[in-house]
PDB file of N, CA and C in Angstrom:
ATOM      1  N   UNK A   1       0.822  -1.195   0.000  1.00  0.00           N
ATOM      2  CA  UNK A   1       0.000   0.000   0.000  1.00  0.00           C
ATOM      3  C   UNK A   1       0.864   1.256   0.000  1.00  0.00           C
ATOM      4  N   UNK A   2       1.935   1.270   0.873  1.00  0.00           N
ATOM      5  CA  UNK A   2       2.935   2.236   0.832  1.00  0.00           C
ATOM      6  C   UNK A   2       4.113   2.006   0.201  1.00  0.00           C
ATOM      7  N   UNK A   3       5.087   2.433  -0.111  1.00  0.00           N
ATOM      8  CA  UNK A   3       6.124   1.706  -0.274  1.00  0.00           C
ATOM      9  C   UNK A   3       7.216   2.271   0.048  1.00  0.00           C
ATOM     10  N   UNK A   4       7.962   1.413   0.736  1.00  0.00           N
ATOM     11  CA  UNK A   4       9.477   2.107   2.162  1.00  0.00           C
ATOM     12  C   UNK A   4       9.606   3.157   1.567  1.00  0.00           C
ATOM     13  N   UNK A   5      10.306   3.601   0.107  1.00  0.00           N
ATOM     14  CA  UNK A   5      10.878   5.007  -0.144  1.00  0.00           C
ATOM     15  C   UNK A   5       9.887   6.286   0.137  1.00  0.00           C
ATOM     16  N   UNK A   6       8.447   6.316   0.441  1.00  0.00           N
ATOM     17  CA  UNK A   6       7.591   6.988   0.643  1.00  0.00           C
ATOM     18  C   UNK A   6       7.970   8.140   1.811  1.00  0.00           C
ATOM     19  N   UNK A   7       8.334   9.640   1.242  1.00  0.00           N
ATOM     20  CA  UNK A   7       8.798  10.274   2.688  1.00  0.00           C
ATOM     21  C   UNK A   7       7.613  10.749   3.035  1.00  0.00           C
ATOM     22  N   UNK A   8       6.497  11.031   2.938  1.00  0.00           N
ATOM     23  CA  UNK A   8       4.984  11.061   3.008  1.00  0.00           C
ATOM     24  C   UNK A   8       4.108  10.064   2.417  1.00  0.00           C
ATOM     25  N   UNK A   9       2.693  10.245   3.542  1.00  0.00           N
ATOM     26  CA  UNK A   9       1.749   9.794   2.915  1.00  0.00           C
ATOM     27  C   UNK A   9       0.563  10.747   3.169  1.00  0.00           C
ATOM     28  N   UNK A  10      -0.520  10.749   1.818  1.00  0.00           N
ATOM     29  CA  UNK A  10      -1.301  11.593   1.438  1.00  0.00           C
ATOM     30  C   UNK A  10      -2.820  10.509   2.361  1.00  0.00           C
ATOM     31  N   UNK A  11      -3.275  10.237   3.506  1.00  0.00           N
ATOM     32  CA  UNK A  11      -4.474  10.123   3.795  1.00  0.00           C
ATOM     33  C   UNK A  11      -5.617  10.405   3.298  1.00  0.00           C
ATOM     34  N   UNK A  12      -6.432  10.423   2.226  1.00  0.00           N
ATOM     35  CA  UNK A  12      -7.640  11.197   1.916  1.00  0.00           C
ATOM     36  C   UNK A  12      -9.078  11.101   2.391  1.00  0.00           C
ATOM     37  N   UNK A  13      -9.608  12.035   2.310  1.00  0.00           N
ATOM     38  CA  UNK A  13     -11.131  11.121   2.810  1.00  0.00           C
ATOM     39  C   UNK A  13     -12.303  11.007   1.764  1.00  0.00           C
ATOM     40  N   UNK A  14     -11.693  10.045   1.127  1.00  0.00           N
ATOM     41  CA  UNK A  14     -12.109   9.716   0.219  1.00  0.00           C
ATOM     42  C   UNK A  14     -11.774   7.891  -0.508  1.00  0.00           C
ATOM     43  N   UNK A  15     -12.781   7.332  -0.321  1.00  0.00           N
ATOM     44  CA  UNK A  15     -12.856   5.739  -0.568  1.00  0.00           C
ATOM     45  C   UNK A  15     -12.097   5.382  -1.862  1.00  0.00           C
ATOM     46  N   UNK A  16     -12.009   4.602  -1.662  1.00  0.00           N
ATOM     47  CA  UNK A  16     -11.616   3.971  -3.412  1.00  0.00           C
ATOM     48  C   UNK A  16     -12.488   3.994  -4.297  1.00  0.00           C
ATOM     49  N   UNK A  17     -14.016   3.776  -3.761  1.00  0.00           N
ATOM     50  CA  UNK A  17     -15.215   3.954  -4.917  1.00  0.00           C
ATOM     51  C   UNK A  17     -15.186   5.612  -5.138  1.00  0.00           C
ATOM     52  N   UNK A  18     -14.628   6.495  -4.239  1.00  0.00           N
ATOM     53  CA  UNK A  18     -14.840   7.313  -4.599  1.00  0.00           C
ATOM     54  C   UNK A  18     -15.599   8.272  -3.707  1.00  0.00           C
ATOM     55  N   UNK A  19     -16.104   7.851  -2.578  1.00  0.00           N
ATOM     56  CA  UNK A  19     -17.525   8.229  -1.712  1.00  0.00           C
ATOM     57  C   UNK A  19     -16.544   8.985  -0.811  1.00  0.00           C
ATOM     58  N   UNK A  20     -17.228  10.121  -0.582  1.00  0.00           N
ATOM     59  CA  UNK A  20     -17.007  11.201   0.920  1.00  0.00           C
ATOM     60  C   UNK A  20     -16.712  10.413   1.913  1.00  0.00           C
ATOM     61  N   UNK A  21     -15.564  10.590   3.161  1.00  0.00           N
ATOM     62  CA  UNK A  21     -15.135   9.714   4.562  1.00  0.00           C
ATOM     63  C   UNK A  21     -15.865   9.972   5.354  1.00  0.00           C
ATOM     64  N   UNK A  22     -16.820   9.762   6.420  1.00  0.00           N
ATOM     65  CA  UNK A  22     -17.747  10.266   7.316  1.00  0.00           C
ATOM     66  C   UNK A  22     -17.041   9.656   8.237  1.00  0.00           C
ATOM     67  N   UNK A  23     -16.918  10.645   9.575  1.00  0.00           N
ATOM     68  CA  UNK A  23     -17.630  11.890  10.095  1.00  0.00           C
ATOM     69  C   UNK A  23     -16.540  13.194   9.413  1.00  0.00           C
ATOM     70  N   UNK A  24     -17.385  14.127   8.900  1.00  0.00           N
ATOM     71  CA  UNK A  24     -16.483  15.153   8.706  1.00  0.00           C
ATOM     72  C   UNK A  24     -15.731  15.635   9.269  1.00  0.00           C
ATOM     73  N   UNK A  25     -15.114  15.481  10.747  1.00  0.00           N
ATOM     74  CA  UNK A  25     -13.937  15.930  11.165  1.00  0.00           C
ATOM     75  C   UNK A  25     -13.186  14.617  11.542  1.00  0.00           C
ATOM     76  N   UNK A  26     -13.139  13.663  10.328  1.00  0.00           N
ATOM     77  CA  UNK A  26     -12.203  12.785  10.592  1.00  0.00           C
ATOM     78  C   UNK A  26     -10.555  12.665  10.692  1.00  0.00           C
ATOM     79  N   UNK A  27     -10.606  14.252   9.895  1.00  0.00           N
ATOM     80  CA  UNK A  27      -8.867  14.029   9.732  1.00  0.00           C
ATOM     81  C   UNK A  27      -8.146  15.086  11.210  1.00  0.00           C
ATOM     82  N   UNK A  28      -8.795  15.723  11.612  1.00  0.00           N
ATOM     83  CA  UNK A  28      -8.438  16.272  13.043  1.00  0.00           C
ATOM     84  C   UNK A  28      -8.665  15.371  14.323  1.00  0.00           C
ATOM     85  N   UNK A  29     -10.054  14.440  14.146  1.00  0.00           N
ATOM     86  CA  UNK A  29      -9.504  13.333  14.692  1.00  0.00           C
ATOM     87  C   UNK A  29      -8.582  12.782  15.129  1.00  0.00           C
ATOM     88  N   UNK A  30      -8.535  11.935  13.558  1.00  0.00           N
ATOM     89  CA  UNK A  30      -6.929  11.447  14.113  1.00  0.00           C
ATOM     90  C   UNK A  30      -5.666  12.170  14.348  1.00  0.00           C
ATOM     91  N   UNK A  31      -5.489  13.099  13.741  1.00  0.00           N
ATOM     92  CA  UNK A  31      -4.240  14.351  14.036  1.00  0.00           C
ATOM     93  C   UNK A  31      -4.143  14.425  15.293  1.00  0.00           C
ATOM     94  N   UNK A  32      -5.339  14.296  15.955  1.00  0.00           N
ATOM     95  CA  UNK A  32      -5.594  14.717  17.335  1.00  0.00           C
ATOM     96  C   UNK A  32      -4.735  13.227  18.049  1.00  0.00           C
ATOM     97  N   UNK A  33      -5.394  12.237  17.580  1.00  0.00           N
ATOM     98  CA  UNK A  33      -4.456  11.465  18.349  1.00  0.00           C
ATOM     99  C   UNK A  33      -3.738  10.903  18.535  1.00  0.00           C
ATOM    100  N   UNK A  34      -2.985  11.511  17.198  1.00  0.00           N
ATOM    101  CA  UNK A  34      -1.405  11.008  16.919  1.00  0.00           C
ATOM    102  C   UNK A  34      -0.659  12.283  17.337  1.00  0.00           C
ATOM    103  N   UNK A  35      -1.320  13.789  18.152  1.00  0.00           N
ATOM    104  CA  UNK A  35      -0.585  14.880  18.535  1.00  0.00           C
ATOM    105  C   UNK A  35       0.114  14.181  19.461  1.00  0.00           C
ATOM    106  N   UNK A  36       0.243  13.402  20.439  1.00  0.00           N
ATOM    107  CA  UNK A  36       1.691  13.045  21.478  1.00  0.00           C
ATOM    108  C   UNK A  36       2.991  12.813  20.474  1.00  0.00           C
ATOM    109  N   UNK A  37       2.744  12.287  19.383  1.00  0.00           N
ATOM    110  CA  UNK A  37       4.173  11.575  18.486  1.00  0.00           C
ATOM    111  C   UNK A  37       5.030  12.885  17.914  1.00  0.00           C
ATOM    112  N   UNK A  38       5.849  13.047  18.546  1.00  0.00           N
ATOM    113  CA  UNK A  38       6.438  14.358  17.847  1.00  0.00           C
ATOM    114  C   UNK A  38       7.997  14.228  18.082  1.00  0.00           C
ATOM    115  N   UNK A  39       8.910  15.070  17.374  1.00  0.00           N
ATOM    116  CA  UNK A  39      10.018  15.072  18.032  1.00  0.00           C
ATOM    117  C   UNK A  39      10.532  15.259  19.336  1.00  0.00           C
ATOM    118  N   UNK A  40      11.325  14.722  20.100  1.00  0.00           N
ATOM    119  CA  UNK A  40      11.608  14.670  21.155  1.00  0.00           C
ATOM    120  C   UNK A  40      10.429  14.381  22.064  1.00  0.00           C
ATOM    121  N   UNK A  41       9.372  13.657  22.159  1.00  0.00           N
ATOM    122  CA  UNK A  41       8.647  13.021  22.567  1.00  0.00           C
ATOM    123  C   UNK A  41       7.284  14.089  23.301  1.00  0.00           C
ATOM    124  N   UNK A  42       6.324  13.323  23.735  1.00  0.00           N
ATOM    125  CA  UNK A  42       5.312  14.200  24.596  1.00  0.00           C
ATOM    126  C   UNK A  42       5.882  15.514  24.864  1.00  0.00           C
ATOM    127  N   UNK A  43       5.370  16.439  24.992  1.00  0.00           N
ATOM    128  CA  UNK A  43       5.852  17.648  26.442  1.00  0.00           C
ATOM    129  C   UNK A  43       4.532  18.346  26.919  1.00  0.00           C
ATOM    130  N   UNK A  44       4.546  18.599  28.154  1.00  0.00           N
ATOM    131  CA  UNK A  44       3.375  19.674  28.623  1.00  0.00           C
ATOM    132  C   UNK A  44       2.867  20.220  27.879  1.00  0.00           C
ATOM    133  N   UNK A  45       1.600  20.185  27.163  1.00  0.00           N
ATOM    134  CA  UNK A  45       0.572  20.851  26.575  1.00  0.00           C
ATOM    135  C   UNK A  45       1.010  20.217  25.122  1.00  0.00           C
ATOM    136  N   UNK A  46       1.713  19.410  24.960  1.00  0.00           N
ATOM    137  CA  UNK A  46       1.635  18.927  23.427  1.00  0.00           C
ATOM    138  C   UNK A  46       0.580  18.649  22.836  1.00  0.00           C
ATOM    139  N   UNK A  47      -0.359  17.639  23.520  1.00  0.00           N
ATOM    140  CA  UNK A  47      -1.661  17.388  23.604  1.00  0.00           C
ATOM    141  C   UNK A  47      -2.663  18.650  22.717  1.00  0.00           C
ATOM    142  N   UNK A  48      -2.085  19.615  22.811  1.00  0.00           N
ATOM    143  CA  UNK A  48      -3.059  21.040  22.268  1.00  0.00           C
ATOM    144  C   UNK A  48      -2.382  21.296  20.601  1.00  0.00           C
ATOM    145  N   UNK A  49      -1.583  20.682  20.661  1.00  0.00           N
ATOM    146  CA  UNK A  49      -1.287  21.105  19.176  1.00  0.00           C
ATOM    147  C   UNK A  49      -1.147  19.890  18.135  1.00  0.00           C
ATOM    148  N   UNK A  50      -1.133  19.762  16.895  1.00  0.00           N
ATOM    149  CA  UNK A  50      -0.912  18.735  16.119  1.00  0.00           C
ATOM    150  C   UNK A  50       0.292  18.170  15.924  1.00  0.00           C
ATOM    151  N   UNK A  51       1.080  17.097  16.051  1.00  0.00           N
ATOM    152  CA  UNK A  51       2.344  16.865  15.475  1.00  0.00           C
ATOM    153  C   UNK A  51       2.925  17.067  14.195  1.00  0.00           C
ATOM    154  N   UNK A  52       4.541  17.366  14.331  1.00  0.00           N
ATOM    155  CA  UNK A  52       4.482  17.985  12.683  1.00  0.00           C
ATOM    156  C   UNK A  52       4.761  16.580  12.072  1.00  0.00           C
ATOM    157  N   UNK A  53       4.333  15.354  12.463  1.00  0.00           N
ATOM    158  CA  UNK A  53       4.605  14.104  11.793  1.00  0.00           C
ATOM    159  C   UNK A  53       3.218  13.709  11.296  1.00  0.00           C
ATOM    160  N   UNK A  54       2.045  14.470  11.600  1.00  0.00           N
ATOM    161  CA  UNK A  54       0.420  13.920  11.216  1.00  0.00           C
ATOM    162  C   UNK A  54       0.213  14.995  11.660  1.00  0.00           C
ATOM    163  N   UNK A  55      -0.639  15.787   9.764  1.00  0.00           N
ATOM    164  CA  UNK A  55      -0.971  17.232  10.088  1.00  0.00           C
ATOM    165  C   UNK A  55      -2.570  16.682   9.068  1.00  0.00           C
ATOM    166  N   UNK A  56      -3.725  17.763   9.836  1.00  0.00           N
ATOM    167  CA  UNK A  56      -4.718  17.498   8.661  1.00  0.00           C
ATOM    168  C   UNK A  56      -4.503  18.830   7.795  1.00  0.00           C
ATOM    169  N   UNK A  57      -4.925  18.639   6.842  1.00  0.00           N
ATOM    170  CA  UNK A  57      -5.231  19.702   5.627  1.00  0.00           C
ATOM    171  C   UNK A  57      -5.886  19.212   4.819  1.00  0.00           C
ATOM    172  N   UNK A  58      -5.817  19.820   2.968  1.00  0.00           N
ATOM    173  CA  UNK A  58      -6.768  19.790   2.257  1.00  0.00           C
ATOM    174  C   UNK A  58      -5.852  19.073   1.393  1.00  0.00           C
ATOM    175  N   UNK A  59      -6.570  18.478   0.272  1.00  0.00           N
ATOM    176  CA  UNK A  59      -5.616  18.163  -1.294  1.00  0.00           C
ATOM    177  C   UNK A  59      -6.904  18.818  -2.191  1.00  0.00           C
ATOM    178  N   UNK A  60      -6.831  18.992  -3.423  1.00  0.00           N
ATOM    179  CA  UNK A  60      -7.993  19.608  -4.019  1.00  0.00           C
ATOM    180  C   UNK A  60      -9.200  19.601  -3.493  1.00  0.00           C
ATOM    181  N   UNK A  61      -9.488  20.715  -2.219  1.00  0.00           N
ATOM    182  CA  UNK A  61     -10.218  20.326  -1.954  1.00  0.00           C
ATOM    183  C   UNK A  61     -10.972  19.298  -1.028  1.00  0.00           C
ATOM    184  N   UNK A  62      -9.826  18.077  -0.987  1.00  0.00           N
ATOM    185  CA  UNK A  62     -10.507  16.763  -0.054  1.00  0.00           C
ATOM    186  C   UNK A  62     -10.012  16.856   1.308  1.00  0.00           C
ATOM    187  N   UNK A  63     -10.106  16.461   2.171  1.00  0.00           N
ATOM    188  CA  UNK A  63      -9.346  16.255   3.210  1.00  0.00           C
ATOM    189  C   UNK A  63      -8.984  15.532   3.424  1.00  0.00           C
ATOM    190  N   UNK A  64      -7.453  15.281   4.113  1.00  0.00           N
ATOM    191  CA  UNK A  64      -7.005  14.796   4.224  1.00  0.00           C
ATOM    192  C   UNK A  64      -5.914  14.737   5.539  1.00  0.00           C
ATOM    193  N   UNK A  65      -4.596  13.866   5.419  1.00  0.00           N
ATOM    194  CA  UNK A  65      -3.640  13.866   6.768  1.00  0.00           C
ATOM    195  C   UNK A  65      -2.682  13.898   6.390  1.00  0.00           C
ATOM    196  N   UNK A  66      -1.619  14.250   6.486  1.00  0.00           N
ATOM    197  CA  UNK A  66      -0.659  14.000   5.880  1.00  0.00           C
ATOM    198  C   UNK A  66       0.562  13.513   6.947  1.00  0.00           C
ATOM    199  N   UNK A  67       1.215  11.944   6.553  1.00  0.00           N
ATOM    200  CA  UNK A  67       1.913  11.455   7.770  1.00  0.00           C
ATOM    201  C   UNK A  67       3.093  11.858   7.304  1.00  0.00           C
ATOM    202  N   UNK A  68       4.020  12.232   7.799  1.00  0.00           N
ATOM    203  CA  UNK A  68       5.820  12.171   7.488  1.00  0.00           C
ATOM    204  C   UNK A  68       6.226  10.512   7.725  1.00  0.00           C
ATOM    205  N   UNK A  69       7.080  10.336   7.238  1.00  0.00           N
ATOM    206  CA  UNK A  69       7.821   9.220   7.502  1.00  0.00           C
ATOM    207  C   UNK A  69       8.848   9.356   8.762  1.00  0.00           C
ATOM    208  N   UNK A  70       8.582  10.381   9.079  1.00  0.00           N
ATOM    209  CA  UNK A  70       9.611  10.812  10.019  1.00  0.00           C
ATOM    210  C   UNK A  70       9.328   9.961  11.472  1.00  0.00           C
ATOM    211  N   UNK A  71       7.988   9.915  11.277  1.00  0.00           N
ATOM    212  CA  UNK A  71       7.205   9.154  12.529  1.00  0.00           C
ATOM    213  C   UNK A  71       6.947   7.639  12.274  1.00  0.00           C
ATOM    214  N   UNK A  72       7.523   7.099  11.242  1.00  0.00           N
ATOM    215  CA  UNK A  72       7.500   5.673  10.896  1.00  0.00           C
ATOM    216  C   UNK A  72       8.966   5.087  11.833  1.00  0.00           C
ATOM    217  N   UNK A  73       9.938   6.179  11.515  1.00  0.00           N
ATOM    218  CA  UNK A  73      11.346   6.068  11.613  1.00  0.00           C
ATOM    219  C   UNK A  73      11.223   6.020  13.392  1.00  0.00           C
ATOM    220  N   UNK A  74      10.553   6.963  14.098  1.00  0.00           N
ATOM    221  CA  UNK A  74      10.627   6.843  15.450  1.00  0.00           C
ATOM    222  C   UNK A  74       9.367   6.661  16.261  1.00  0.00           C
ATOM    223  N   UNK A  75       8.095   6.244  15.727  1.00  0.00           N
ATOM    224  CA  UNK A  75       6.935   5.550  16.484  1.00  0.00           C
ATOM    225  C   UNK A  75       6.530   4.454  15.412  1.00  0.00           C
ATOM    226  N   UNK A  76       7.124   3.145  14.934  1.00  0.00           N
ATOM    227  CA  UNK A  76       6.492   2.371  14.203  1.00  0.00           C
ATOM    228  C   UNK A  76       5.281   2.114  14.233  1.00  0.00           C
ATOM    229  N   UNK A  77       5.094   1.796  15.473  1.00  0.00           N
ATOM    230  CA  UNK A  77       3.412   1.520  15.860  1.00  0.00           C
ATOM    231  C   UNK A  77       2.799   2.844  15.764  1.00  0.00           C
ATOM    232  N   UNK A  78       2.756   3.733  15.518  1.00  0.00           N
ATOM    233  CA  UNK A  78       2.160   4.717  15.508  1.00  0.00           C
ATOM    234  C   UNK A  78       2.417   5.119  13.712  1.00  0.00           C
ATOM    235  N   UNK A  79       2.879   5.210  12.971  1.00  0.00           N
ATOM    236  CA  UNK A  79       2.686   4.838  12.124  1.00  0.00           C
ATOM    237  C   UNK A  79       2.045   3.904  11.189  1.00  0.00           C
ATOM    238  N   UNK A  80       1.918   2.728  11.615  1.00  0.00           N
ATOM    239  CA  UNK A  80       1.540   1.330  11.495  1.00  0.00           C
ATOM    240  C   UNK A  80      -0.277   2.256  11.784  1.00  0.00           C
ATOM    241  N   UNK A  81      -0.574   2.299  13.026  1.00  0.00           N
ATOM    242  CA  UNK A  81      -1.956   2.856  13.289  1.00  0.00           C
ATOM    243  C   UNK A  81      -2.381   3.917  12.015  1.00  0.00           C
ATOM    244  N   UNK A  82      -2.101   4.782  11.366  1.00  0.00           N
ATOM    245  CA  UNK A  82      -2.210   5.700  10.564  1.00  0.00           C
ATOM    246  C   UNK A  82      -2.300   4.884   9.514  1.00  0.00           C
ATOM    247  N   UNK A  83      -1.280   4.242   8.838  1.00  0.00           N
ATOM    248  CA  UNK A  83      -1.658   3.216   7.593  1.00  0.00           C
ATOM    249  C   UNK A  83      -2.676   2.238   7.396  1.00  0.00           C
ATOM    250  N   UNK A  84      -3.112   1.711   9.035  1.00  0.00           N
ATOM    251  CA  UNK A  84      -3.927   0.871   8.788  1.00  0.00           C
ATOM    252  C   UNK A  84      -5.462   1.465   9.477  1.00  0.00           C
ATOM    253  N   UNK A  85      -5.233   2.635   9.631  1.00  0.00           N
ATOM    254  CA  UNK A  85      -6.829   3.737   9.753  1.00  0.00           C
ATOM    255  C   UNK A  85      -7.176   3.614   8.201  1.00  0.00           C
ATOM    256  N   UNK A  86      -6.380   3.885   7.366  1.00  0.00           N
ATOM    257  CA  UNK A  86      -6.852   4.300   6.030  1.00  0.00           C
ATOM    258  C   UNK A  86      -6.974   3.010   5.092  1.00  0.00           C
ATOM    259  N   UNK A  87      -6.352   1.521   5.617  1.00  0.00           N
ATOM    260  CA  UNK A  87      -6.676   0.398   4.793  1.00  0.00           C
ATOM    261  C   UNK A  87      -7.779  -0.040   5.438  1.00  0.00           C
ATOM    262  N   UNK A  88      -8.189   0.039   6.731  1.00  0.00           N
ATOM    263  CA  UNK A  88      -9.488  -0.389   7.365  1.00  0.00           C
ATOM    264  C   UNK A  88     -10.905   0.199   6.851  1.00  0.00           C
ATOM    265  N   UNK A  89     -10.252   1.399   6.422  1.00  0.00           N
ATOM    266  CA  UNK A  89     -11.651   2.615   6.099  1.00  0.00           C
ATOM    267  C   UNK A  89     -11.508   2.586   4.326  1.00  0.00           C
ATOM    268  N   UNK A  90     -10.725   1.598   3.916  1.00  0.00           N
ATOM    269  CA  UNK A  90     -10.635   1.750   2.125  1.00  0.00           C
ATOM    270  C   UNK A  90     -10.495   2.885   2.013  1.00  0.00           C
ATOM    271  N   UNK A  91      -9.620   3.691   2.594  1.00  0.00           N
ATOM    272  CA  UNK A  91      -9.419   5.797   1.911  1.00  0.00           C
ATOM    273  C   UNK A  91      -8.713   5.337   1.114  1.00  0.00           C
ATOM    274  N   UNK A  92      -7.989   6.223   0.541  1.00  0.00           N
ATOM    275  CA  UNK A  92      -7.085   6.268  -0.859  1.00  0.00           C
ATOM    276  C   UNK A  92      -5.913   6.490  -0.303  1.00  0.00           C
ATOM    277  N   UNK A  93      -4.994   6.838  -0.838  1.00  0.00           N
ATOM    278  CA  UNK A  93      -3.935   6.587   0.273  1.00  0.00           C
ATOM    279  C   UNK A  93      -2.554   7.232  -1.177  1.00  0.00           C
ATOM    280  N   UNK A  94      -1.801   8.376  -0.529  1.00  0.00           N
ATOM    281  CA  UNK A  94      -1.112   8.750  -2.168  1.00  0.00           C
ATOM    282  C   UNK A  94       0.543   9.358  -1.607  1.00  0.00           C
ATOM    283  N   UNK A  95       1.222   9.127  -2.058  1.00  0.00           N
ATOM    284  CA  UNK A  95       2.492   9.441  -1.417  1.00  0.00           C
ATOM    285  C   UNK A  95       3.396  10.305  -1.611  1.00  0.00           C
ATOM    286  N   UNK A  96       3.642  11.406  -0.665  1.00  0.00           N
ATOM    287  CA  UNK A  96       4.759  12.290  -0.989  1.00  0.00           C
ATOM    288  C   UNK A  96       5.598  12.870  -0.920  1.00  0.00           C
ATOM    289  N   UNK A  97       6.461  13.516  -1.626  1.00  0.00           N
ATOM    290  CA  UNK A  97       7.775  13.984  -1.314  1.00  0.00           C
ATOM    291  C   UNK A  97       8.562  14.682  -0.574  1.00  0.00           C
ATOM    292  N   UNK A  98       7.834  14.776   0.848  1.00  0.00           N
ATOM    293  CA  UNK A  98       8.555  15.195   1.948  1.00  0.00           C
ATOM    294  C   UNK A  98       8.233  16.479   2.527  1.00  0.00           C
ATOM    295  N   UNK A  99       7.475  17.590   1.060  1.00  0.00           N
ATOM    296  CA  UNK A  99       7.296  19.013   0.805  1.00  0.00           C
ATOM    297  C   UNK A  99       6.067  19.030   1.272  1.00  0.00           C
ATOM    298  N   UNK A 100       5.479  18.451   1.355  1.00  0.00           N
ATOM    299  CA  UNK A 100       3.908  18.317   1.405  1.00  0.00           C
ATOM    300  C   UNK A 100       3.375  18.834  -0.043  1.00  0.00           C
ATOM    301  N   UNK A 101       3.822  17.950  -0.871  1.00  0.00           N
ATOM    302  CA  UNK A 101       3.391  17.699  -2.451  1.00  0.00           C
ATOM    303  C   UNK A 101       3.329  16.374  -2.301  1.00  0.00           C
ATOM    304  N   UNK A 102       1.470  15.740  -3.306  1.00  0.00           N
ATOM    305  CA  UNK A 102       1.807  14.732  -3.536  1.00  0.00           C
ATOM    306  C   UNK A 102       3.068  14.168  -4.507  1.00  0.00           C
ATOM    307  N   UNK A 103       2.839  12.611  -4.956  1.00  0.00           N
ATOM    308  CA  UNK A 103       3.502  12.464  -5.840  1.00  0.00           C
ATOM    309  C   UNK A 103       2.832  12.700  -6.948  1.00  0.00           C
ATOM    310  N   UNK A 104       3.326  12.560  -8.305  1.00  0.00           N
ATOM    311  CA  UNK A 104       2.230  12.182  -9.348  1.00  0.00           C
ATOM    312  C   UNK A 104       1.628  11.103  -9.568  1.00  0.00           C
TER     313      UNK A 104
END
């Protein structure tokens, strides 16, 4: 689904058939509870902000998450959780170059 060289991944909320992800604030959701995974670990009030390893935003329009690989490299399992939110829920799933650009 991913593949190792992937320095991002593009989360969408959006199925493989194509259909809208419900509940509409799914991608702050999870942002929300992958905010502990960050560099240099937890700190006081981290909890309030998003990690810069799982951020939500938009792609044309869709929403989406966008994971770094950065957090594969130092929370596997927490990574692992993010990849397999989006194979459990059939999202689409698109990979990118580190910039927060997909790929083509």
């Amino acid at each position: 689904m991913v593949s190792n060289a992937a320095k991002e991944v593009f989360i969408l909320g959006l199925t493989r058939s194509g259909k809208t992800f419900r509940p509409s604030d799914w991608a702050e959701r999870l942002a929300g509870v992958m905010s502990q995974f960050r560099p240099g670990g937890p700190q006081p009030g981290s909890h309030l902000r998003y990690s810069p390893w799982c951020i939500p935003s938009s792609l044309d329009g869709i929403k989406c998450v966008i994971v770094n690989r950065e957090l594969r490299d130092a929370e596997p399992m927490a990574w692992d959780f993010c990849v397999n939110f989006a194979r459990d829920n059939d999202l689409q799933v698109r990979e990118g170059d580190g910039q927060g650009r997909p790929l083509a």
